[in-house]
C-alpha atoms as a PDB file:
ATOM      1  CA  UNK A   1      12.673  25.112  32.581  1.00  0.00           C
ATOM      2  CA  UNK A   2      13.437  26.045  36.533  1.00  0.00           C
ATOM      3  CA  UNK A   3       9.832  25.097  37.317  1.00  0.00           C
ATOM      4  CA  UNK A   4       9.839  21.915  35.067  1.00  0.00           C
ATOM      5  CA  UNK A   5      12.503  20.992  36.984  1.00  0.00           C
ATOM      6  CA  UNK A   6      10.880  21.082  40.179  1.00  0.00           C
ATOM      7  CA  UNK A   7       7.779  19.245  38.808  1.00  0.00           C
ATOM      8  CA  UNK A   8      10.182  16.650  37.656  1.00  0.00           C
ATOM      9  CA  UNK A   9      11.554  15.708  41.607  1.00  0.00           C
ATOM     10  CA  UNK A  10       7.945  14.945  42.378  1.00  0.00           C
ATOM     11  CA  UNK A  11       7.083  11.527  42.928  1.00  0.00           C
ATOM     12  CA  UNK A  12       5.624   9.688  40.051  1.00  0.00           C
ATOM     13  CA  UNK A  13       2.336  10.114  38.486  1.00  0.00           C
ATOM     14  CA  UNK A  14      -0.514   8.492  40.579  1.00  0.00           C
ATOM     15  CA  UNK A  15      -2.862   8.135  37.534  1.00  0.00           C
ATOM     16  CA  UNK A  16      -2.871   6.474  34.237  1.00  0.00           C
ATOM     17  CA  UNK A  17      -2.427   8.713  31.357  1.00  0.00           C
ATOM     18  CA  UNK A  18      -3.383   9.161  27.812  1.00  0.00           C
ATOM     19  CA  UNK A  19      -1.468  11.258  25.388  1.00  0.00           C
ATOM     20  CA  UNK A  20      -2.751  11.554  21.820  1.00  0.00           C
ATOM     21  CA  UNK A  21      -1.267  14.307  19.079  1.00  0.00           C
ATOM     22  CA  UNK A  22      -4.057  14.738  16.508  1.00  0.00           C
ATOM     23  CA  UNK A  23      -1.326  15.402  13.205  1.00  0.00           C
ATOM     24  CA  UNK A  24      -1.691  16.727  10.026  1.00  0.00           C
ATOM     25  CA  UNK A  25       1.104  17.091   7.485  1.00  0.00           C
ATOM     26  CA  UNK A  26       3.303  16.815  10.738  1.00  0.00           C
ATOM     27  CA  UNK A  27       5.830  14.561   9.307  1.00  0.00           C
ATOM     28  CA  UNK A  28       8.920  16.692  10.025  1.00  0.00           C
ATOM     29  CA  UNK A  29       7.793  17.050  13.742  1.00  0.00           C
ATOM     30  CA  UNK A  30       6.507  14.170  14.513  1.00  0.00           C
ATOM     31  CA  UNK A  31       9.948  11.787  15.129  1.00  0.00           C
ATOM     32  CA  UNK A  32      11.194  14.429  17.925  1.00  0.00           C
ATOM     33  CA  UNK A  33       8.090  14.865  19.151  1.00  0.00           C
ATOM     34  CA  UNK A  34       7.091  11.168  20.057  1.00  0.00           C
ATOM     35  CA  UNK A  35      10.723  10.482  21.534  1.00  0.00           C
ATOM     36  CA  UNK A  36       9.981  13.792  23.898  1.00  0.00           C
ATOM     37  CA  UNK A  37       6.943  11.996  24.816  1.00  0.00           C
ATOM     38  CA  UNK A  38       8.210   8.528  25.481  1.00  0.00           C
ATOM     39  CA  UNK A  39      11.188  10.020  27.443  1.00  0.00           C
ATOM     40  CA  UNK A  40       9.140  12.285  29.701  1.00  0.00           C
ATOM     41  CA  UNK A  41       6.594   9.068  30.156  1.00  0.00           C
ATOM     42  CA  UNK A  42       8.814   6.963  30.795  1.00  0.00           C
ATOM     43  CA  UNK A  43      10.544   9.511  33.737  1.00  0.00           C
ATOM     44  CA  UNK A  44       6.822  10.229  35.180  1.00  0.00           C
ATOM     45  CA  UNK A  45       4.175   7.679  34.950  1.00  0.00           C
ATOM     46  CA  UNK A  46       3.495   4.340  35.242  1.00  0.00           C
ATOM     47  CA  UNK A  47       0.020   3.161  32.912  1.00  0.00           C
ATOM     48  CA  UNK A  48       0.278   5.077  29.737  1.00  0.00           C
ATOM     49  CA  UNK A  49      -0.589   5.124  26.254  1.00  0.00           C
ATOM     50  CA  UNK A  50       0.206   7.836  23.281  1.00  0.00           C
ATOM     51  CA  UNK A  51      -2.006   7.851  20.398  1.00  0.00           C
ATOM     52  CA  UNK A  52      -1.656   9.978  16.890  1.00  0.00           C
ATOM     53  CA  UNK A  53      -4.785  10.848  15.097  1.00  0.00           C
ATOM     54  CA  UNK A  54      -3.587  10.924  11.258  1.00  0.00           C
ATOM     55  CA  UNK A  55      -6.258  13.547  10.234  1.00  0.00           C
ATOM     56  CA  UNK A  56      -5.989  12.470   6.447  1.00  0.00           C
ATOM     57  CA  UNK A  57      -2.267  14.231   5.978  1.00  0.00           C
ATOM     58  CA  UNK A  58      -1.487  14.359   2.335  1.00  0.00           C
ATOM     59  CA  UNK A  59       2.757  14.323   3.249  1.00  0.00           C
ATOM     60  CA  UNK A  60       4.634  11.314   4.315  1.00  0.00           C
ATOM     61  CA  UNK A  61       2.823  11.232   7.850  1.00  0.00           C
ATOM     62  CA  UNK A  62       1.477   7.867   6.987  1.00  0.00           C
ATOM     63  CA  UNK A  63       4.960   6.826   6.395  1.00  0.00           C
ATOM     64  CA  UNK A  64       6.720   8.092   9.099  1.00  0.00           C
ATOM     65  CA  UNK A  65       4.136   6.828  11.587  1.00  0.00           C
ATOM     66  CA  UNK A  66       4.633   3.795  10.202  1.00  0.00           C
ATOM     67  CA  UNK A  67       8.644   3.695  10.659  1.00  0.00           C
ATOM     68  CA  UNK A  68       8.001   5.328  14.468  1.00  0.00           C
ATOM     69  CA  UNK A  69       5.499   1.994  14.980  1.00  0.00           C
ATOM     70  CA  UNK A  70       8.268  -0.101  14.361  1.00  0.00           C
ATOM     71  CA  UNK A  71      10.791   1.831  16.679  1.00  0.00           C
ATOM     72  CA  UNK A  72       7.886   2.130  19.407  1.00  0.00           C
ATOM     73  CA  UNK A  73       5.931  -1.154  18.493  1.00  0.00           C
ATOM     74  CA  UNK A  74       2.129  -1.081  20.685  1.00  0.00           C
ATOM     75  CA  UNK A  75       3.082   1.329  23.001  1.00  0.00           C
ATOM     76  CA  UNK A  76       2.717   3.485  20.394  1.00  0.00           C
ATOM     77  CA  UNK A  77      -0.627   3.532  18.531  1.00  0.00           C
ATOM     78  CA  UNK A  78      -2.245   5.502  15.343  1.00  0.00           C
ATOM     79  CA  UNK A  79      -5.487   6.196  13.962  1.00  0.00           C
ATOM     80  CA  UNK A  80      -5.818   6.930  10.329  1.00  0.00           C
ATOM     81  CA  UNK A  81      -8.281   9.367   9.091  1.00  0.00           C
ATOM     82  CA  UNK A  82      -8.698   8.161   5.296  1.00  0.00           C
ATOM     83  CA  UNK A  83     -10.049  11.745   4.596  1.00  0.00           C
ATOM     84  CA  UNK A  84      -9.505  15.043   6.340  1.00  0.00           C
ATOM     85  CA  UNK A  85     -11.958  15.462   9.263  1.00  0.00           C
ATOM     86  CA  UNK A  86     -10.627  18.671  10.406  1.00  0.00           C
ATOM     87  CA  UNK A  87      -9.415  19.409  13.478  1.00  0.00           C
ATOM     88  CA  UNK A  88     -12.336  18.953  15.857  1.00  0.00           C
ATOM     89  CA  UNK A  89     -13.128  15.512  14.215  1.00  0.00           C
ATOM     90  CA  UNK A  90      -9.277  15.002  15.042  1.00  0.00           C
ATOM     91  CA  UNK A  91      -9.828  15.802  18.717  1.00  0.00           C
ATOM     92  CA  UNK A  92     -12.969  13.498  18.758  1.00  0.00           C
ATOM     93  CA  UNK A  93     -11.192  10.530  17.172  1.00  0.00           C
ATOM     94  CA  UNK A  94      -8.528  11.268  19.899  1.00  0.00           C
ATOM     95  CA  UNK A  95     -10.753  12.000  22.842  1.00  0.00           C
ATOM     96  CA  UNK A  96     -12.409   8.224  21.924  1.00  0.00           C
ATOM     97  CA  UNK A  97      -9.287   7.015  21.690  1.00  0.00           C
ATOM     98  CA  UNK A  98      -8.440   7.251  25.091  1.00  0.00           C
ATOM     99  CA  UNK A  99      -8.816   5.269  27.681  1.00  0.00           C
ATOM    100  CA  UNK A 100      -6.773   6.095  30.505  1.00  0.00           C
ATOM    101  CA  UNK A 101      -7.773   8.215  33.859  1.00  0.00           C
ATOM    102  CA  UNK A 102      -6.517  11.028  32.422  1.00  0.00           C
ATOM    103  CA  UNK A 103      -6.209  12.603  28.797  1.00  0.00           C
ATOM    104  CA  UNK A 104      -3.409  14.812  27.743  1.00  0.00           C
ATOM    105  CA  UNK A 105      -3.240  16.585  23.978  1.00  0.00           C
ATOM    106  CA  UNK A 106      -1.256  18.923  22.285  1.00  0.00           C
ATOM    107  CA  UNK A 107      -0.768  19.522  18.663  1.00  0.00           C
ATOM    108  CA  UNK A 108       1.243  17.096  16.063  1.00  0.00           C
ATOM    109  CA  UNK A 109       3.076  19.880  14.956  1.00  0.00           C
ATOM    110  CA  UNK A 110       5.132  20.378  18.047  1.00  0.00           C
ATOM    111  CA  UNK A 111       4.823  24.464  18.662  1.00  0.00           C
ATOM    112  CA  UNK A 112       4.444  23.483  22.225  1.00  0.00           C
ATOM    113  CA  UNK A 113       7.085  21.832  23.966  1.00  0.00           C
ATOM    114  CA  UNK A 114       5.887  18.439  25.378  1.00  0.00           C
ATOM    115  CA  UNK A 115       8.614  18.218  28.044  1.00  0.00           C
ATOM    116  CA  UNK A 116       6.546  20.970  30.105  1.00  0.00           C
ATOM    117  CA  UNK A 117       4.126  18.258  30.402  1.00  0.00           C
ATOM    118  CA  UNK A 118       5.199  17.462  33.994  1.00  0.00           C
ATOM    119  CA  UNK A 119       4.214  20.507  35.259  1.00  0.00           C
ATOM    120  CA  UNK A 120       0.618  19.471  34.560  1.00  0.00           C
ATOM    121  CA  UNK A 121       0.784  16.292  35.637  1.00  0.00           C
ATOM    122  CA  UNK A 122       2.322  17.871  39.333  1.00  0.00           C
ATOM    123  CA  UNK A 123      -0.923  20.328  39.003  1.00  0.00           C
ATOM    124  CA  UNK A 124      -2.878  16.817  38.666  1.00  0.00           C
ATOM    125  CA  UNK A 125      -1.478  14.877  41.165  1.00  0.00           C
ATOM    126  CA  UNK A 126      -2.256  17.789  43.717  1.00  0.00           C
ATOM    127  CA  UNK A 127      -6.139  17.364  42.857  1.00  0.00           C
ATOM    128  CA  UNK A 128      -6.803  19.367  39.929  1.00  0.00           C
ATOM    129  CA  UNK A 129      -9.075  18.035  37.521  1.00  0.00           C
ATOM    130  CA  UNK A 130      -8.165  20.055  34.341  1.00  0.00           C
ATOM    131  CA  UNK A 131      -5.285  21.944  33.899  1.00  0.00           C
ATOM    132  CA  UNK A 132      -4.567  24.004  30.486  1.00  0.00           C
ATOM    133  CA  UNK A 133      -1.081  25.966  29.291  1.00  0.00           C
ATOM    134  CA  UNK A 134      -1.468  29.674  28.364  1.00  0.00           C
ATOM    135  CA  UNK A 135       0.911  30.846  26.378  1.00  0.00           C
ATOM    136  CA  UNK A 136       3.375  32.966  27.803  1.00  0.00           C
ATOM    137  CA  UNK A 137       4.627  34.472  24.569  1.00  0.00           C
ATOM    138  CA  UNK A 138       3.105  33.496  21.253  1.00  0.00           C
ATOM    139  CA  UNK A 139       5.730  32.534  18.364  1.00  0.00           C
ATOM    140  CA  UNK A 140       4.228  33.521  15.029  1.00  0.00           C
ATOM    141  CA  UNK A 141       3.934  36.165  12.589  1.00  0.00           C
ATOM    142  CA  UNK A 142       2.235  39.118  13.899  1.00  0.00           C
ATOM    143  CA  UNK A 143      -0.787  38.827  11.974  1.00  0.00           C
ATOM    144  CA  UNK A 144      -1.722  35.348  13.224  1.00  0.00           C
ATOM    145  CA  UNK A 145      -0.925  36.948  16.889  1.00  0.00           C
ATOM    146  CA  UNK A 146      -3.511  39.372  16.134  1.00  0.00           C
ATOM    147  CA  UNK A 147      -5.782  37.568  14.714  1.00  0.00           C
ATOM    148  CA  UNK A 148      -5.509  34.446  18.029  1.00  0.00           C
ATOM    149  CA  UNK A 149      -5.877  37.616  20.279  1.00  0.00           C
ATOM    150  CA  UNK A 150      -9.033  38.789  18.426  1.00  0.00           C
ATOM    151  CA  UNK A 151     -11.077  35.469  18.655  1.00  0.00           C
ATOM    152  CA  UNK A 152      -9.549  34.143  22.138  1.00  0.00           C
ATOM    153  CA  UNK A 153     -10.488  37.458  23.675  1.00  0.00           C
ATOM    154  CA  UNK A 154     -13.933  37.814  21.756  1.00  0.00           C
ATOM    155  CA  UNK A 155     -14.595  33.762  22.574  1.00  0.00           C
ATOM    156  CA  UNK A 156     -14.434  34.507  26.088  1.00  0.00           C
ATOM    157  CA  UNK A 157     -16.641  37.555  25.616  1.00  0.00           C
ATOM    158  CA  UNK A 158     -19.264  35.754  23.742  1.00  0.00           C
ATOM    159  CA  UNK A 159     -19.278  32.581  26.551  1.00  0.00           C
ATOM    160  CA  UNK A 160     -18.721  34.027  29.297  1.00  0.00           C
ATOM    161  CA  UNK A 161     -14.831  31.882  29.530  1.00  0.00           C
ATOM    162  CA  UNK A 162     -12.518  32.183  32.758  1.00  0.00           C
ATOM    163  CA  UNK A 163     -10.240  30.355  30.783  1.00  0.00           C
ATOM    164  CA  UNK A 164      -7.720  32.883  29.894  1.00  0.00           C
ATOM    165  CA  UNK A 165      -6.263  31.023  26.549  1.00  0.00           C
ATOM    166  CA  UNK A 166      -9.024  29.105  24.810  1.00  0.00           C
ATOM    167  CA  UNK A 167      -6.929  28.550  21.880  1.00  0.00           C
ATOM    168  CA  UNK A 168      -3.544  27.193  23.780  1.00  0.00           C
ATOM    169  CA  UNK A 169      -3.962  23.284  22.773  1.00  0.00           C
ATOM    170  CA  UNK A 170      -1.793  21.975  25.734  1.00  0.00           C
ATOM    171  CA  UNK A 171      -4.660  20.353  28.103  1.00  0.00           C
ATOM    172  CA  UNK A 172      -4.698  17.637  30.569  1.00  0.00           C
ATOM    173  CA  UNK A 173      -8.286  16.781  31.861  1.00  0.00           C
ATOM    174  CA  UNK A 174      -9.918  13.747  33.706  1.00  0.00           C
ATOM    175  CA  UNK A 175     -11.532  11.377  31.104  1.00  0.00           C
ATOM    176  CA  UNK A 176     -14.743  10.960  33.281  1.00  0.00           C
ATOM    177  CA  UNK A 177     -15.138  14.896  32.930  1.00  0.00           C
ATOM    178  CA  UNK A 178     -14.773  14.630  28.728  1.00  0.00           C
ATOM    179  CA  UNK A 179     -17.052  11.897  28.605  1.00  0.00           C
ATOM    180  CA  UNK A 180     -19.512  14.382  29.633  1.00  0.00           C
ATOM    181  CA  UNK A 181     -19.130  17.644  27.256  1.00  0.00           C
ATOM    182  CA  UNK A 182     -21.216  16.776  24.079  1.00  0.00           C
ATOM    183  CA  UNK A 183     -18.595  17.693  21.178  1.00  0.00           C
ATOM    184  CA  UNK A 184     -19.592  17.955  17.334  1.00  0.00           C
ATOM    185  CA  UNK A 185     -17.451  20.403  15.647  1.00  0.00           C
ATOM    186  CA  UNK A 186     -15.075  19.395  12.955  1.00  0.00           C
ATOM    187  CA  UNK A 187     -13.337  23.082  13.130  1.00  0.00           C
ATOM    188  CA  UNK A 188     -10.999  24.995  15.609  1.00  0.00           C
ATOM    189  CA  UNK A 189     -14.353  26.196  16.894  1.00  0.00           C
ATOM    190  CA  UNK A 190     -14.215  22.674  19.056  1.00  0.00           C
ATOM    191  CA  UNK A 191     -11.940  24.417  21.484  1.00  0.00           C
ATOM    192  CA  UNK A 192     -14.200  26.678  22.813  1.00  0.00           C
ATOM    193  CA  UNK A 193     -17.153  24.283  22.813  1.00  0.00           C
ATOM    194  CA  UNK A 194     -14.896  22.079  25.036  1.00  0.00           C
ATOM    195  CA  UNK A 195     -13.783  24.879  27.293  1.00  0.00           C
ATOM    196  CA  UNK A 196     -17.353  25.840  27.518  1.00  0.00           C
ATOM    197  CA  UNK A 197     -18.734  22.270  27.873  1.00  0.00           C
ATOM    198  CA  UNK A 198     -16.093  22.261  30.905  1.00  0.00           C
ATOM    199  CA  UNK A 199     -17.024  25.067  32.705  1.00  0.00           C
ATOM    200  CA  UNK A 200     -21.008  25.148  32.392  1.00  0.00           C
ATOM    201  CA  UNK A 201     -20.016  21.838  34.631  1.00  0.00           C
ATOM    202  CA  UNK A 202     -18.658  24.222  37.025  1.00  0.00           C
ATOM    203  CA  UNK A 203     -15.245  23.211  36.544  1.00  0.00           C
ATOM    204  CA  UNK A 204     -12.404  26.016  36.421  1.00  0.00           C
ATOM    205  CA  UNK A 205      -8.710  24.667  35.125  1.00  0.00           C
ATOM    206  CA  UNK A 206      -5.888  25.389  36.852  1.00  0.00           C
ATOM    207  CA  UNK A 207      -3.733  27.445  34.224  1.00  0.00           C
ATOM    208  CA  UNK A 208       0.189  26.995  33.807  1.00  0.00           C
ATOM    209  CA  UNK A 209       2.253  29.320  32.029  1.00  0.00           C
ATOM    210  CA  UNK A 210       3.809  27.016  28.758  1.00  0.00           C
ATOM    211  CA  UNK A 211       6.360  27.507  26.004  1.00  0.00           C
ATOM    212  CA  UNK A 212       5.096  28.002  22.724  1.00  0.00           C
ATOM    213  CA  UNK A 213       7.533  27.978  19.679  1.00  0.00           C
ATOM    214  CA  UNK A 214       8.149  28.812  16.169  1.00  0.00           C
ATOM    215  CA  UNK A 215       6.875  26.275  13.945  1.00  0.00           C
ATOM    216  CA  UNK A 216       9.766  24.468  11.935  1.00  0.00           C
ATOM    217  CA  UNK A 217       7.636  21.761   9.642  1.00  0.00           C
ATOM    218  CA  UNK A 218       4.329  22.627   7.371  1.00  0.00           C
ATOM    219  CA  UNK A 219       1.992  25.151   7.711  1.00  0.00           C
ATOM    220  CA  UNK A 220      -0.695  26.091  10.164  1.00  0.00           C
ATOM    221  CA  UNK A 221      -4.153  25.288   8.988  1.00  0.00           C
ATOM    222  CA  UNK A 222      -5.981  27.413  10.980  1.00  0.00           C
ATOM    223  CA  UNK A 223      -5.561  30.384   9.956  1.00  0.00           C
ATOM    224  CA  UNK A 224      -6.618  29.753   5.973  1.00  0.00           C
ATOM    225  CA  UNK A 225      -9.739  31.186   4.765  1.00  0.00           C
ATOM    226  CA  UNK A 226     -11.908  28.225   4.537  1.00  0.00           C
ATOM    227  CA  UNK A 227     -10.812  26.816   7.769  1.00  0.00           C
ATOM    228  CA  UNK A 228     -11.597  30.413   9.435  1.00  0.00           C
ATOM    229  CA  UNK A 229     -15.075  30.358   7.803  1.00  0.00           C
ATOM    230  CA  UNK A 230     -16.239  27.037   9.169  1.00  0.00           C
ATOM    231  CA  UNK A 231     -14.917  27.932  12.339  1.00  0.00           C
ATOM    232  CA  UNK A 232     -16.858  30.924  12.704  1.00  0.00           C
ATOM    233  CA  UNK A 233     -19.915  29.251  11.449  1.00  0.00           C
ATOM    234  CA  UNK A 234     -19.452  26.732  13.866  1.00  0.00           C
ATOM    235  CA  UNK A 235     -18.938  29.570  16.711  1.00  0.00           C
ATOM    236  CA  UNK A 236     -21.846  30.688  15.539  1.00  0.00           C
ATOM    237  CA  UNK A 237     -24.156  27.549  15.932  1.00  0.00           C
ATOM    238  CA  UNK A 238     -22.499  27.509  19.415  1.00  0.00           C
ATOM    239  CA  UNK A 239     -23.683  30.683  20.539  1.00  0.00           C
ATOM    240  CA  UNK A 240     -27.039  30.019  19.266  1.00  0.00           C
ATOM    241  CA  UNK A 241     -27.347  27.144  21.452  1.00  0.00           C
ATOM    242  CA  UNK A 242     -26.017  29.605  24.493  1.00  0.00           C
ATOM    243  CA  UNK A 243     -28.831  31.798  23.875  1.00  0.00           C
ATOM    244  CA  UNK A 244     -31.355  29.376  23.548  1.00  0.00           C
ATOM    245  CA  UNK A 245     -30.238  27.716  27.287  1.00  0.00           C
ATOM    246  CA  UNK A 246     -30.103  30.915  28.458  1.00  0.00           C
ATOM    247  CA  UNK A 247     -33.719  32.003  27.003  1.00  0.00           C
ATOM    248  CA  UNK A 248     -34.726  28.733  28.678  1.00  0.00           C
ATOM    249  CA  UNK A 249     -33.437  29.742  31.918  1.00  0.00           C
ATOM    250  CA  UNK A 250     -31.114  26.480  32.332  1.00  0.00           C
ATOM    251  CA  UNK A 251     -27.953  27.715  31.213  1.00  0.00           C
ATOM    252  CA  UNK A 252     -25.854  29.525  33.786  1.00  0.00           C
ATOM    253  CA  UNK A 253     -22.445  28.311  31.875  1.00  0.00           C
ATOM    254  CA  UNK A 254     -21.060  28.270  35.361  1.00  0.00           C
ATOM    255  CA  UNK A 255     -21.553  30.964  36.614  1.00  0.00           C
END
């Protein structure tokens, strides 16, 4: 945490900022989490919110947001998916949610460690418009590692990416720049349409080395069958869309 350190001597955040977790069966992370996130706020900026998107969790997420509203009061709000929208209908809900200069979001289930969050913010105060966490060492079972690897790596091959870690959910990006990337995925697949929808605006992020941990609480839902499926058919209406702007000779995805 040497370098979070340093981050952490800079002066105070010149923006506002939104922070939103979209959560799913988090309730185990989620109390740790939001005090992490009200401590390093509190140290850094100003004008801030922090939102949860309640994707439809079937635990006690509902009830635990409910007990962290009362510790928290308004500063801390929640938006409660009555079904499960997935994760890219999560992201949306958040992303409209917001309404702050800039928008930070990592996952509810707290695999990345939210007090790195000021070495973003020092990246942002600097001038950069988007910064995103790689991960510097992944921290699950080997078969999910291979399987991230395989689609980050074939993502970026199929897009065209710079970004070195589509998958690494620990973003901070200007609002003004989101409100111009059409999203409409409800899968994982919205990562890479936002990455893409980023960069065929010519932006590049600047990318940070972050920690990524074990997960404690629940289970990941990525990586089940279904989920997989509808994120590769989504991937797949993506790159159809590629190849029609680039058939049309208006789609240089940045490049």
């Amino acid at each position: 945490m040497n370098t979070a350190s340093n981050a952490m001597a800079d002066p105070r955040f010149p923006f506002s900022l939104s922070v939103f977790f979209p959560a799913y069966n988090d309730a185990g992370s989620l109390p740790g989490l939001i005090a992490d996130t009200f401590a390093v706020l509190e140290a850094h900026v100003d004008d801030w919110e922090v939102i949860v998107i309640n994707d439809g969790s079937q635990d006690h997420t509902a009830d635990v947001l409910s007990e962290l509203r009362q510790q928290y009061g308004e500063r801390l709000r929640v938006v409660h998916h009555v079904r499960n929208q997935g994760y890219g209908g999560a992201l949306r809900s958040g992303f409209a949610a917001a309404s702050k200069d800039f928008v930070f979001y990592t996952d509810g289930d707290a695999q990345y460690d939210v007090r790195e969050l000021p070495l973003l913010l020092h990246q942002a105060a600097q001038g950069a418009l988007w910064v995103n966490g790689f991960k510097k060492q992944r921290s699950d079972p080997k078969r999910r590692i291979l399987l991230g690897a395989a689609y980050r790596e074939v993502a970026r091959l199929l897009f065209g990416l710079a970004l070195s870690d589509v998958d690494c959910d620990f973003r901070l990006i200007r609002r003004d720049l989101l409100q111009r990337v059409t999203l409409r995925a409800s899968s994982g697949a919205i990562c890479v349409e936002l990455v893409w929808g980023l960069e065929r605006q010519g932006l590049r992020a600047v990318e940070l080395g972050v920690t990524h941990r074990a997960r404690i609480y629940g289970n990941s839902e990525f990586f089940r069958m279904r989920s997989l499926w509808k994120t590769l058919r989504e991937v797949q209406r993506l790159l159809l869309l590629r190849l029609r702007l680039l058939v049309r000779g208006s789609g240089t995805d940045g490049r």
